[in-house]
C-alpha atoms as a PDB file:
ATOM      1  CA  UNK A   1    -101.742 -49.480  79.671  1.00  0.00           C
ATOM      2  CA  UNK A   2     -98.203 -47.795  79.120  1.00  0.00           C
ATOM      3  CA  UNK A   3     -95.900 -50.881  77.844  1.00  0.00           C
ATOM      4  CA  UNK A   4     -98.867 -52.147  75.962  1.00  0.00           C
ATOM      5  CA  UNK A   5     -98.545 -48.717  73.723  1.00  0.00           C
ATOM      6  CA  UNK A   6     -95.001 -49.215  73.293  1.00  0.00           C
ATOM      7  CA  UNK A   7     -95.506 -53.020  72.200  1.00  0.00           C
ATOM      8  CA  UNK A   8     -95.843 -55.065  69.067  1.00  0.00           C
ATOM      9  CA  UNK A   9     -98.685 -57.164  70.457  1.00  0.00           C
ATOM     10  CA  UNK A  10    -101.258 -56.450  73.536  1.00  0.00           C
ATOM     11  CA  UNK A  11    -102.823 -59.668  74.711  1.00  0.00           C
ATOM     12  CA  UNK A  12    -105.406 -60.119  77.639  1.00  0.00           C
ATOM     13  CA  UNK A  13    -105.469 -63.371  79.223  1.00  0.00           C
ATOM     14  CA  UNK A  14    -108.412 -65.044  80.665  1.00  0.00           C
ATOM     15  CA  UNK A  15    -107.144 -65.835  83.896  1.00  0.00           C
ATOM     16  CA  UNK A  16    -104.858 -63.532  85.904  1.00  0.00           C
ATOM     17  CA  UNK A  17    -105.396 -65.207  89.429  1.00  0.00           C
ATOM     18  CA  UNK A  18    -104.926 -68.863  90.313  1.00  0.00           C
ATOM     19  CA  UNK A  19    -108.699 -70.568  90.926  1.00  0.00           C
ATOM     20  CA  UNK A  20    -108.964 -71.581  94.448  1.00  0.00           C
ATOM     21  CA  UNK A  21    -111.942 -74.228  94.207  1.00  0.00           C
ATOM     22  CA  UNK A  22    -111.089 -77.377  92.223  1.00  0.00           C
ATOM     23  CA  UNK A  23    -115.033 -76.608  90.427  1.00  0.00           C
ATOM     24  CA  UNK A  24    -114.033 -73.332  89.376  1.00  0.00           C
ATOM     25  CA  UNK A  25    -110.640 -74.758  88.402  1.00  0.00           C
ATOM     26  CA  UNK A  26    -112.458 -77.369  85.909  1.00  0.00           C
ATOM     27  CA  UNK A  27    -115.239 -74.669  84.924  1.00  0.00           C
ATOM     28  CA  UNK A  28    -112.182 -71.844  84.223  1.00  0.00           C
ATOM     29  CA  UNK A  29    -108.082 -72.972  83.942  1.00  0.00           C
ATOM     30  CA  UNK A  30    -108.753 -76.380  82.365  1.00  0.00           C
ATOM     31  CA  UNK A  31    -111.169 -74.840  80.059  1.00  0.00           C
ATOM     32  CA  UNK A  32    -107.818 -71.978  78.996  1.00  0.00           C
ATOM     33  CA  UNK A  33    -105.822 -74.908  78.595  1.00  0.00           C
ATOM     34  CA  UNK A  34    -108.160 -76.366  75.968  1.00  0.00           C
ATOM     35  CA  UNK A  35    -109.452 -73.161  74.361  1.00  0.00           C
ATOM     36  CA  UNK A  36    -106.083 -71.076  74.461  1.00  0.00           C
ATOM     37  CA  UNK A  37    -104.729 -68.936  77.305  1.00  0.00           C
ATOM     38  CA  UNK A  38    -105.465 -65.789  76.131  1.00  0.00           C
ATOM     39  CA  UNK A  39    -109.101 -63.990  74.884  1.00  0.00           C
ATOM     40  CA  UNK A  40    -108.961 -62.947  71.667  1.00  0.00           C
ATOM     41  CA  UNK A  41    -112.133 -60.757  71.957  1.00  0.00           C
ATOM     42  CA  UNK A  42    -109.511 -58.538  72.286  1.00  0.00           C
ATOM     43  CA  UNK A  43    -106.187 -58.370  70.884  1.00  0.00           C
ATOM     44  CA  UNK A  44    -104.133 -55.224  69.687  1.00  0.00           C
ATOM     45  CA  UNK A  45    -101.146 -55.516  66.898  1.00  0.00           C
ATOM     46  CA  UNK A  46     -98.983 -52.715  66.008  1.00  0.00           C
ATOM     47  CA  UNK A  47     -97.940 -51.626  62.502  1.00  0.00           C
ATOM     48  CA  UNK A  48     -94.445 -52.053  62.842  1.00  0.00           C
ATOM     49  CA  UNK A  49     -92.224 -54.771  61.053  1.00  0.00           C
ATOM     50  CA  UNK A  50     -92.621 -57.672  64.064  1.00  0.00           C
ATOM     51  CA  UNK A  51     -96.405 -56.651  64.167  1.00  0.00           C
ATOM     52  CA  UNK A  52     -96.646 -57.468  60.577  1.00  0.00           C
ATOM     53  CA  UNK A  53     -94.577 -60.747  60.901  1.00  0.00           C
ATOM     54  CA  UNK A  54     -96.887 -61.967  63.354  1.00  0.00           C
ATOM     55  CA  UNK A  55     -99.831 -61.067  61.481  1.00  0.00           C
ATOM     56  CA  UNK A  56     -98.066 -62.824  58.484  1.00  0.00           C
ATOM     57  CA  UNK A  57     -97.755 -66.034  60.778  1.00  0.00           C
ATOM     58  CA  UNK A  58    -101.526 -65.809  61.994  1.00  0.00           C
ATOM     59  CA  UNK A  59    -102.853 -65.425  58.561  1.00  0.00           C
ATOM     60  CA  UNK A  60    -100.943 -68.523  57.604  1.00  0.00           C
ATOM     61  CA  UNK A  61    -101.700 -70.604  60.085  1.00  0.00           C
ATOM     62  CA  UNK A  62    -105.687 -69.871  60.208  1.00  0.00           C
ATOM     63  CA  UNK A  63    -105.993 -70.059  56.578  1.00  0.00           C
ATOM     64  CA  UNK A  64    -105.225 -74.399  57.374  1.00  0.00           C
ATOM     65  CA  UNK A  65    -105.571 -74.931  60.868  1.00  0.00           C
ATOM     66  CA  UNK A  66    -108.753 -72.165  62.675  1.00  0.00           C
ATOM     67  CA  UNK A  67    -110.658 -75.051  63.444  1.00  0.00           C
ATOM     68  CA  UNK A  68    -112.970 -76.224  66.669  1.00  0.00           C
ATOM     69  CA  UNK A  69    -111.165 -79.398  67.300  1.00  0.00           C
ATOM     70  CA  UNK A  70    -110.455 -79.179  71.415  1.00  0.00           C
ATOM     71  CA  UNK A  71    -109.939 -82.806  71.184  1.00  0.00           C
ATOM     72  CA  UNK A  72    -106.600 -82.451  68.709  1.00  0.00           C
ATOM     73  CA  UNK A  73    -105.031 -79.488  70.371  1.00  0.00           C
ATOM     74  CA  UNK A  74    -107.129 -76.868  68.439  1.00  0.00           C
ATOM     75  CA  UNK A  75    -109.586 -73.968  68.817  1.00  0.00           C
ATOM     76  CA  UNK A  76    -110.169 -71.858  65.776  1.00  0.00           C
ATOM     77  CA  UNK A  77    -108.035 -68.866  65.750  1.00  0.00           C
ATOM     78  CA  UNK A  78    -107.395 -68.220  69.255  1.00  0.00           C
ATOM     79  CA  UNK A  79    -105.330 -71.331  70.859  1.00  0.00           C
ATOM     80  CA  UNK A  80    -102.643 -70.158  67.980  1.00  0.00           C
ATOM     81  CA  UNK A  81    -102.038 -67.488  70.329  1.00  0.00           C
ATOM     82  CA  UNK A  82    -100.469 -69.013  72.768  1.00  0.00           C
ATOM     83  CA  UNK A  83     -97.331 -69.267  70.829  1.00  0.00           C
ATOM     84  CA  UNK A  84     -96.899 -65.221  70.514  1.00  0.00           C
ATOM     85  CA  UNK A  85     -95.386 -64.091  73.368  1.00  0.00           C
ATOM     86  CA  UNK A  86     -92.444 -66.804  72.510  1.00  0.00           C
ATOM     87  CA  UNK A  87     -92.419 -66.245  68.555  1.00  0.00           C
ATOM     88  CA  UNK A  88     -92.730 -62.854  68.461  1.00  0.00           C
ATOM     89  CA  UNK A  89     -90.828 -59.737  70.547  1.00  0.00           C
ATOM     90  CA  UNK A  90     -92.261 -56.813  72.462  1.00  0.00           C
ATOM     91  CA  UNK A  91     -95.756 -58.973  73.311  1.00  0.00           C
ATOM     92  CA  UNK A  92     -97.463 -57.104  76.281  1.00  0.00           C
ATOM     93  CA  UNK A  93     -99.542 -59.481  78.092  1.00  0.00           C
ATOM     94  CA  UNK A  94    -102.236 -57.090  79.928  1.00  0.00           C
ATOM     95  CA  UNK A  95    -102.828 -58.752  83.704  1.00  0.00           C
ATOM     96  CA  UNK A  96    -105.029 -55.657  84.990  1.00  0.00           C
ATOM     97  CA  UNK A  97    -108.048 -56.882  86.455  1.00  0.00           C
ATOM     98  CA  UNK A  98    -110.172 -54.310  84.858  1.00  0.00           C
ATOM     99  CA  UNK A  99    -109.768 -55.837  81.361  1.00  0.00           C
ATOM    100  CA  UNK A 100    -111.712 -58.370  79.778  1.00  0.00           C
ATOM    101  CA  UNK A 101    -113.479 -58.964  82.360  1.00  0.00           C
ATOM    102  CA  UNK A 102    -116.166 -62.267  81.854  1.00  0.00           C
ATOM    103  CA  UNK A 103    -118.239 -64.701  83.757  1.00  0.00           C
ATOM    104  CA  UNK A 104    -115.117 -66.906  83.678  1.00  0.00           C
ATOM    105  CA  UNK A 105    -112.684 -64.946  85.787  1.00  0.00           C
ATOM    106  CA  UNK A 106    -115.468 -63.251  88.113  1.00  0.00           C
ATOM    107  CA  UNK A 107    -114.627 -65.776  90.414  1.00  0.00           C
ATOM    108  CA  UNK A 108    -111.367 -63.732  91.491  1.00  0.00           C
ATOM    109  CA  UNK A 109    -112.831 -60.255  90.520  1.00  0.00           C
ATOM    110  CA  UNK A 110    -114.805 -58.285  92.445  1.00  0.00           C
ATOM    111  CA  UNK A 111    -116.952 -56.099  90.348  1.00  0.00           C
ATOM    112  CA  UNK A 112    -118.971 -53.079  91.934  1.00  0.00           C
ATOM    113  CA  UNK A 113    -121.315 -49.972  91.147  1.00  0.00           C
ATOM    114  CA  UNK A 114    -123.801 -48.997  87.957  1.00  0.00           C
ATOM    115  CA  UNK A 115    -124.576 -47.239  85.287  1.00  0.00           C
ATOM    116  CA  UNK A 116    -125.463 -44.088  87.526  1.00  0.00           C
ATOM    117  CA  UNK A 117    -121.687 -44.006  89.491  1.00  0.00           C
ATOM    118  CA  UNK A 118    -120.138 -45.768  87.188  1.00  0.00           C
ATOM    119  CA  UNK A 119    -118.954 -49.393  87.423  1.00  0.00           C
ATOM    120  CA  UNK A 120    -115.221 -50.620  88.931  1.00  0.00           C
ATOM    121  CA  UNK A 121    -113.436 -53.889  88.864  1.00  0.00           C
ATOM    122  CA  UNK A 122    -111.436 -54.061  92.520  1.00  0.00           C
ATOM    123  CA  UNK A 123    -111.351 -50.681  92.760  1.00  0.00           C
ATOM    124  CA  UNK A 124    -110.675 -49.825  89.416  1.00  0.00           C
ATOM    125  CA  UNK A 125    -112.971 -48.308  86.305  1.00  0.00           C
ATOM    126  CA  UNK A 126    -113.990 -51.097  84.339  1.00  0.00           C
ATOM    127  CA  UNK A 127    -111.847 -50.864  81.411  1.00  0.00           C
ATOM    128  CA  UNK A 128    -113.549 -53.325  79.597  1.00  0.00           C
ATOM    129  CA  UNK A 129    -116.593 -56.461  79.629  1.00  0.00           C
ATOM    130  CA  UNK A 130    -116.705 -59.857  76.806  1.00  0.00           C
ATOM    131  CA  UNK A 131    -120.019 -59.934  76.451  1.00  0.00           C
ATOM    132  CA  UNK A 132    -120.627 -63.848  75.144  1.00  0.00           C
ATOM    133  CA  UNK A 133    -122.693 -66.631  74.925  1.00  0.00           C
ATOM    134  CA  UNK A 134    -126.212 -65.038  75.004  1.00  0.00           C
ATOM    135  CA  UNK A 135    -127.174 -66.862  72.343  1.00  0.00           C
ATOM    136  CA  UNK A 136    -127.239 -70.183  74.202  1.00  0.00           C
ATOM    137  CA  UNK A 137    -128.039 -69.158  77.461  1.00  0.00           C
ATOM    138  CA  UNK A 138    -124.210 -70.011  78.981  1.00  0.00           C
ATOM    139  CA  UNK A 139    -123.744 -66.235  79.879  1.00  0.00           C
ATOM    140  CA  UNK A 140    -126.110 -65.772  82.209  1.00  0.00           C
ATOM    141  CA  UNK A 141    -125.570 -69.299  83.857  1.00  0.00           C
ATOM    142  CA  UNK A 142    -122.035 -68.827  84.457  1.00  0.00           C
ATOM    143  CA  UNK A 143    -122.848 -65.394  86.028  1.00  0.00           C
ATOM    144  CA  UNK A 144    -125.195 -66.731  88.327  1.00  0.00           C
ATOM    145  CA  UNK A 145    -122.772 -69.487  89.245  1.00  0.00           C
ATOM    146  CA  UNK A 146    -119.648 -66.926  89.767  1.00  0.00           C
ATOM    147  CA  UNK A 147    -120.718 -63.535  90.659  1.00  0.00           C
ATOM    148  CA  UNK A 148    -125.041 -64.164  91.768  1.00  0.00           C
ATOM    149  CA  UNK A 149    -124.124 -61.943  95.009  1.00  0.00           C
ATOM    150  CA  UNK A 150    -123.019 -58.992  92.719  1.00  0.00           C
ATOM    151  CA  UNK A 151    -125.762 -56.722  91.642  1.00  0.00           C
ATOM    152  CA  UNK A 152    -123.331 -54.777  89.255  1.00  0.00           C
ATOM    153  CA  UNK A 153    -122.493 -57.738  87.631  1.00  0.00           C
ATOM    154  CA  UNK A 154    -126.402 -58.723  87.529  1.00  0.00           C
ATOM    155  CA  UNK A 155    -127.289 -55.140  86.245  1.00  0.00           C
ATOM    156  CA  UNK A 156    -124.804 -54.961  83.316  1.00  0.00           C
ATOM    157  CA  UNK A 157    -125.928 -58.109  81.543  1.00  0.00           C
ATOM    158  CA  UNK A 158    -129.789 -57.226  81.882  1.00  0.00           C
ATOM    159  CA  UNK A 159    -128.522 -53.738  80.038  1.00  0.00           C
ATOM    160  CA  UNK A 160    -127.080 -55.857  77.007  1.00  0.00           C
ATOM    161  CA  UNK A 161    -129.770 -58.662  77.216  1.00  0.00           C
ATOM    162  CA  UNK A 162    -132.071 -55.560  76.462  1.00  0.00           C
ATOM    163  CA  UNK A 163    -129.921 -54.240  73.651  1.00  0.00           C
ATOM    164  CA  UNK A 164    -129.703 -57.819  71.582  1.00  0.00           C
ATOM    165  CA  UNK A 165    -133.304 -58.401  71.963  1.00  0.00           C
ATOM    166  CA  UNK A 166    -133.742 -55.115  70.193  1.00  0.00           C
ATOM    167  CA  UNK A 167    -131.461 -56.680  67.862  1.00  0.00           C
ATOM    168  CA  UNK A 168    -133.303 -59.902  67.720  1.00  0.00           C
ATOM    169  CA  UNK A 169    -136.552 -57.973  65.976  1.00  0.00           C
ATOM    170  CA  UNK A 170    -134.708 -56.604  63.452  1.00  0.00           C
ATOM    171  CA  UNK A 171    -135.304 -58.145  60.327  1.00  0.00           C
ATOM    172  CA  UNK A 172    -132.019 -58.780  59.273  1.00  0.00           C
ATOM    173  CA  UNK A 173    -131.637 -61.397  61.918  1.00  0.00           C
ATOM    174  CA  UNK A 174    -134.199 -63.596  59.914  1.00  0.00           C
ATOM    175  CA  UNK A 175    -131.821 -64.092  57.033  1.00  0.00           C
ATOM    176  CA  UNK A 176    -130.082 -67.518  56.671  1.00  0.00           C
ATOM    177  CA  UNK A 177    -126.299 -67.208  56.822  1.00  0.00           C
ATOM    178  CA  UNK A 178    -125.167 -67.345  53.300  1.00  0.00           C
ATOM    179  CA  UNK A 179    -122.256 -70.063  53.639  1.00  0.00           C
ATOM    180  CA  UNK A 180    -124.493 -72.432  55.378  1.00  0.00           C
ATOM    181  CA  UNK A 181    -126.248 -73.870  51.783  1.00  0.00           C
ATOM    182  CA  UNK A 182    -124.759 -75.191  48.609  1.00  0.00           C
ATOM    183  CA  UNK A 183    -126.192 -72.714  45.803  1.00  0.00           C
ATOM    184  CA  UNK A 184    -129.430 -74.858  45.389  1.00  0.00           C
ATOM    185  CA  UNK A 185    -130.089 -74.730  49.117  1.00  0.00           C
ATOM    186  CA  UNK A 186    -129.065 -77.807  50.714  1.00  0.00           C
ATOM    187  CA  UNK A 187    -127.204 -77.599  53.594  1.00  0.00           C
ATOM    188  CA  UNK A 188    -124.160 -78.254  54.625  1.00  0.00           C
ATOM    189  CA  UNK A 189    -123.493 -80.816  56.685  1.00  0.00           C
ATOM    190  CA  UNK A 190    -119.912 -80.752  59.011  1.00  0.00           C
ATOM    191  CA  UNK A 191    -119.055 -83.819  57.115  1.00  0.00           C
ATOM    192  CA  UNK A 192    -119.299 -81.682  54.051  1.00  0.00           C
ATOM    193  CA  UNK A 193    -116.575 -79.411  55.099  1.00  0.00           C
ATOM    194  CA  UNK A 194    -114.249 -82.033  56.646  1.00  0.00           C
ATOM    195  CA  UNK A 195    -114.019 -83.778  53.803  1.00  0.00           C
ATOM    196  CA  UNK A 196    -113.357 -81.420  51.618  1.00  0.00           C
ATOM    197  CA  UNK A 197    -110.620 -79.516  54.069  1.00  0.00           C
ATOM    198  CA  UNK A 198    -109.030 -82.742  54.131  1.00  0.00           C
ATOM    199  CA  UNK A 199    -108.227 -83.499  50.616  1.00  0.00           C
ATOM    200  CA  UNK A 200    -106.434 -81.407  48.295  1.00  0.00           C
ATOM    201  CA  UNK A 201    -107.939 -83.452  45.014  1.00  0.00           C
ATOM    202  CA  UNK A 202    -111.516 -82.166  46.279  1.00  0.00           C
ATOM    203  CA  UNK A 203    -110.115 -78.643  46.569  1.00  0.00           C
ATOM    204  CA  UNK A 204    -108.585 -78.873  43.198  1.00  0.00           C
ATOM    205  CA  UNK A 205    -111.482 -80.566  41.342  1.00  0.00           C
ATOM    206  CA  UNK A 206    -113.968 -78.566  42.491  1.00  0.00           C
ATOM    207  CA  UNK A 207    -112.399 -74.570  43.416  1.00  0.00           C
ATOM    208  CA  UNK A 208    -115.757 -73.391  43.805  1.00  0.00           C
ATOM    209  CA  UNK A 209    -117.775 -75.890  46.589  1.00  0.00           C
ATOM    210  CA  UNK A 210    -120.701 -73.691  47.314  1.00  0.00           C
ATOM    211  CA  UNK A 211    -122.218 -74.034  43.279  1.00  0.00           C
ATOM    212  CA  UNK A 212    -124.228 -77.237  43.329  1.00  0.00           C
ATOM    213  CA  UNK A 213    -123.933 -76.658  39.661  1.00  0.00           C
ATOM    214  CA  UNK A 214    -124.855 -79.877  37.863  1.00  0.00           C
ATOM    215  CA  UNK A 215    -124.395 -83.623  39.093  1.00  0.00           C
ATOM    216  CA  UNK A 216    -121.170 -84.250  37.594  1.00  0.00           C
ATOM    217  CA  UNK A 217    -119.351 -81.134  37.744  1.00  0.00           C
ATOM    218  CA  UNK A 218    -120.243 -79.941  41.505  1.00  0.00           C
ATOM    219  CA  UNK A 219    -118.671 -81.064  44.819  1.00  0.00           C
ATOM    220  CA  UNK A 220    -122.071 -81.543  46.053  1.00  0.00           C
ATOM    221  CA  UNK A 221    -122.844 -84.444  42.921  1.00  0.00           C
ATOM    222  CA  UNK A 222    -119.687 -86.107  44.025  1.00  0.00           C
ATOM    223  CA  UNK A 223    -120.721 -85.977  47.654  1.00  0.00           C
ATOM    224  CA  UNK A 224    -124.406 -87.603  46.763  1.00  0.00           C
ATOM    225  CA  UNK A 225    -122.560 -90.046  44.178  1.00  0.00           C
ATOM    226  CA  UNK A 226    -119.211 -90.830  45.472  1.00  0.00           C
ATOM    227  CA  UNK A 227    -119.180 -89.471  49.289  1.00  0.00           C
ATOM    228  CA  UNK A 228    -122.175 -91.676  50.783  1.00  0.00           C
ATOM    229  CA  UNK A 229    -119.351 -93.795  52.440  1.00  0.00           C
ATOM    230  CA  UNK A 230    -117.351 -90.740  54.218  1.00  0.00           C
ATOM    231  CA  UNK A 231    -120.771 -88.865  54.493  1.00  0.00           C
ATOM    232  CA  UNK A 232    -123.917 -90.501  55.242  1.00  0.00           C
ATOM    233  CA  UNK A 233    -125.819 -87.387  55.245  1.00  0.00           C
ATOM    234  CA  UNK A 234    -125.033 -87.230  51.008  1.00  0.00           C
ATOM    235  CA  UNK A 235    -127.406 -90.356  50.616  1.00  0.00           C
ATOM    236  CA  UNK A 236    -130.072 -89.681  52.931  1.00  0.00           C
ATOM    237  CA  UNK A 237    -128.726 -91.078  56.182  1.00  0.00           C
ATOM    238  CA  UNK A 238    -127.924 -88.071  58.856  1.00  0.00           C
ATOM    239  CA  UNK A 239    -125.282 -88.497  60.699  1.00  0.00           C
ATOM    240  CA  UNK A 240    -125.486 -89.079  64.793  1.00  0.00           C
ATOM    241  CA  UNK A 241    -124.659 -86.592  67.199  1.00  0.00           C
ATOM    242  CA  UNK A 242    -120.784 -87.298  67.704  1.00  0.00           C
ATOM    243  CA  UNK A 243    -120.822 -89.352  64.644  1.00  0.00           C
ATOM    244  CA  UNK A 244    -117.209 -91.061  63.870  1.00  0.00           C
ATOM    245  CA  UNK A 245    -116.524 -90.536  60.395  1.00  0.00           C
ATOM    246  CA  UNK A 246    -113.603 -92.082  58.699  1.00  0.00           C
ATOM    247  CA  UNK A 247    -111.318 -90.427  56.033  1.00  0.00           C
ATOM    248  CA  UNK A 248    -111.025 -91.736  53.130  1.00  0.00           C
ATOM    249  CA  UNK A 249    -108.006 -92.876  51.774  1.00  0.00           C
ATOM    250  CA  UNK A 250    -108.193 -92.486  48.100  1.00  0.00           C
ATOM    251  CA  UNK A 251    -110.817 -90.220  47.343  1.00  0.00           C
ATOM    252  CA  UNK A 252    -112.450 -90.482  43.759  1.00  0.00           C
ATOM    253  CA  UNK A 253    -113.132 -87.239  42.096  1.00  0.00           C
ATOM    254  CA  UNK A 254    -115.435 -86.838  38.863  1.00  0.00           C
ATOM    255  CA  UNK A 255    -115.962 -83.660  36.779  1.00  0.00           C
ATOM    256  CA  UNK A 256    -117.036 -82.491  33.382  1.00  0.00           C
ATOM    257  CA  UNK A 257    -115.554 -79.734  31.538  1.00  0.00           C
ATOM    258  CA  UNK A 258    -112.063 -78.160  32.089  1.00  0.00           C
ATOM    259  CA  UNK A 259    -110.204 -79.984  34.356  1.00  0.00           C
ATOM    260  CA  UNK A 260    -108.731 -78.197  37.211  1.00  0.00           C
ATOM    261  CA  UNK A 261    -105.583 -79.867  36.929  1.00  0.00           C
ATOM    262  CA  UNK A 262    -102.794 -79.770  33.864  1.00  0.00           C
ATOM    263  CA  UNK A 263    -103.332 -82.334  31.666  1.00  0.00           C
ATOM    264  CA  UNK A 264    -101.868 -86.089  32.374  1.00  0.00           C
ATOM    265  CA  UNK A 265    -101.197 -84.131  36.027  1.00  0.00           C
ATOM    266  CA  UNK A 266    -101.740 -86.707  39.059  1.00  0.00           C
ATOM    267  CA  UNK A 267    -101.897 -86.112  42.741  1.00  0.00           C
ATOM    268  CA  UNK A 268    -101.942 -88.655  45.388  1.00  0.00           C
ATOM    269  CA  UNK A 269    -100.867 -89.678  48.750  1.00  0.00           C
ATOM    270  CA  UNK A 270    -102.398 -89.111  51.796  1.00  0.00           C
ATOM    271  CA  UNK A 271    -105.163 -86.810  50.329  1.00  0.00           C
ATOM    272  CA  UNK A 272    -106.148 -88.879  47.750  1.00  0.00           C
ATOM    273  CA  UNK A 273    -106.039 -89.629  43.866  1.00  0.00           C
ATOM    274  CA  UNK A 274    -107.058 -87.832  40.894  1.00  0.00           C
ATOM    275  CA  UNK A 275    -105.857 -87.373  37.657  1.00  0.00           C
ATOM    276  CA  UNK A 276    -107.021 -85.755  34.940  1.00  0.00           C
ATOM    277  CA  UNK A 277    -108.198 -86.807  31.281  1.00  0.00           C
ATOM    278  CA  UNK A 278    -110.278 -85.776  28.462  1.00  0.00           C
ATOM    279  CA  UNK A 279    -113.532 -85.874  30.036  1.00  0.00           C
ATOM    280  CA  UNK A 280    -112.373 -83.908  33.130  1.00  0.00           C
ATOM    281  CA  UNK A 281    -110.678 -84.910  36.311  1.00  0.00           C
ATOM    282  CA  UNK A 282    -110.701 -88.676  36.369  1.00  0.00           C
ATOM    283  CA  UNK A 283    -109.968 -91.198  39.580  1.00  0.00           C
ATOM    284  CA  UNK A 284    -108.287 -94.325  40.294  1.00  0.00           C
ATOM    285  CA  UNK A 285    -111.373 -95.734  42.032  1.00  0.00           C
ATOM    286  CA  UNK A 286    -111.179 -99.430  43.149  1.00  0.00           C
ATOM    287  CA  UNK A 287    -114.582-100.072  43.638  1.00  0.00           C
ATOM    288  CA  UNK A 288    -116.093 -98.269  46.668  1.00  0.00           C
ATOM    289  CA  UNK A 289    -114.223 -95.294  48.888  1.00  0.00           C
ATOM    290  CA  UNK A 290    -111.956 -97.426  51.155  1.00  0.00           C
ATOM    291  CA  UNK A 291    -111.628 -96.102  54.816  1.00  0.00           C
ATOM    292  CA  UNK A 292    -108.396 -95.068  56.168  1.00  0.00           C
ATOM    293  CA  UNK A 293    -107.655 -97.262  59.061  1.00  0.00           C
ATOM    294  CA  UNK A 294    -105.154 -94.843  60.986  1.00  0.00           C
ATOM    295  CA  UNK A 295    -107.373 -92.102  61.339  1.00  0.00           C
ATOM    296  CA  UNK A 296    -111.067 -90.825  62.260  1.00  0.00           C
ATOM    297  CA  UNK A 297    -112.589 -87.374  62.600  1.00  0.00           C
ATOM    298  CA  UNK A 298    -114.834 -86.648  64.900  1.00  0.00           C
ATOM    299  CA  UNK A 299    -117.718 -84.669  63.371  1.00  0.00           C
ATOM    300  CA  UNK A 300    -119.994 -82.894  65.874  1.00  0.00           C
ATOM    301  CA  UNK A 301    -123.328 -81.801  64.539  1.00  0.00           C
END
């Protein structure tokens, strides 16, 4: 790799080769064009000024926007990419077939030996494999489907299969992830964390999400109390698989104690109303949540 060593950036891409079936065009180009162009398994970012910049800019924009939302034009922090090589100078984009290689460009790779001679991508030493999807089974599917007649291919995925079931024994892997409950243990739902990514007054009134705390003073009491409309997971209801979910348009916000906000201070707008008082952070609240009628999320479960 001798530009990528004199570069800001070093990018793989997923695809290097056109597709030449129109199923492995759907199953592999379309799904770059939804989920970004390049890998980000892999991605290398010198310490230089315009390495810095960029990592300024990628900060910035995943701290709002790394999301899973195909449907909108994003995918967490890896569609963002496909602005570097145009924002940013000295980006080397790494096309050598023996990189990042995965079950979604095997279709125009041709992977050979084992772990005794060593394994080569067309003719090459495998530089290096993105080892994903295990969990759900979609690694070893799309294997099957793209590279069944290559028993390298075959032999290198039962060697890590083996090594993550080790992995899978270990204790560790029994504990619950630790941003997946409020502080009292109830979950949280996707409607949880839409909501409150979509509304500064939530973000404000309640800095710290995770503590359940007590019913008034907690994001969680608002959800149960003042949420049921936006989510019905808060009062009991849980919410279909693709549910549609509107956004409220004035959100109502209720908490006891110091009031996150400067005193008489009032936000509103888009994201909502709040203002705060001498029992807390207060709300304009006519009557129920009212829906906004320009805009839905989609909230997949």
């Amino acid at each position: 790799m001798p530009r990528s060593e004199r570069s800001n950036l070093a990018l793989t891409p997923h695809q290097t080769k056109p597709e030449q079936t129109l199923d492995a065009i759907f199953d592999n180009e379309v799904a770059s064009l939804k989920h970004g162009v390049f890998n980000l398994g892999f991605i290398g970012v010198r310490n230089t000024a315009e390495g810095r910049r960029f990592a300024d800019w990628w900060s910035a924009r995943t701290y709002q926007l790394c999301w899973a939302d195909v449907e909108n034009g994003l995918f967490t922090d890896q569609k963002w990419i496909n602005f570097a090589p145009i924002f940013f100078d000295d980006v080397s984009i790494i096309k050598s077939s023996r990189h990042n290689v995965a079950t979604w460009n095997l279709t125009t790779r041709r992977m050979t030996g084992s772990f005794a001679s060593g394994f080569e991508v067309d003719g090459e030493p495998l530089g290096f494999y993105h080892f994903t999807g295990f969990d759900s089974g979609a690694h070893r599917i799309m294997a099957i489907k793209n590279a069944a007649a290559s028993p390298a291919v075959q032999e290198l995925i039962s060697w890590y299969e083996g090594e993550i079931a080790v992995a899978d024994r270990d204790p560790i892997s029994e504990w619950p992830w630790a941003f997946g409950r409020f502080s009292d243990g109830t979950p949280i739902e996707p409607g949880h964390r839409r909501l409150y990514r979509d509304h500064s007054d939530l973000q404000r009134a309640f800095p710290q999400p995770y503590d359940a705390g007590t019913e008034r003073s907690s994001y969680l009491g608002w959800c149960k109390s003042e949420g049921s409309d936006a989510i019905p997971s808060c009062s009991g209801k849980r919410c279909p698989q693709d549910a549609e979910i509107a956004s409220p348009q004035h959100a109502s916000v209720a908490a006891d104690g110091a009031s996150p906000l400067p005193p008489d201070a009032v936000a509103e707008g888009r994201q909502g109303i709040a203002r705060s008082g001498k029992n807390g952070v207060e709300a304009r609240r006519p009557g129920r949540i009212r829906e906004a009628p320009a805009r839905a999320a989609r909230v997949r479960l």
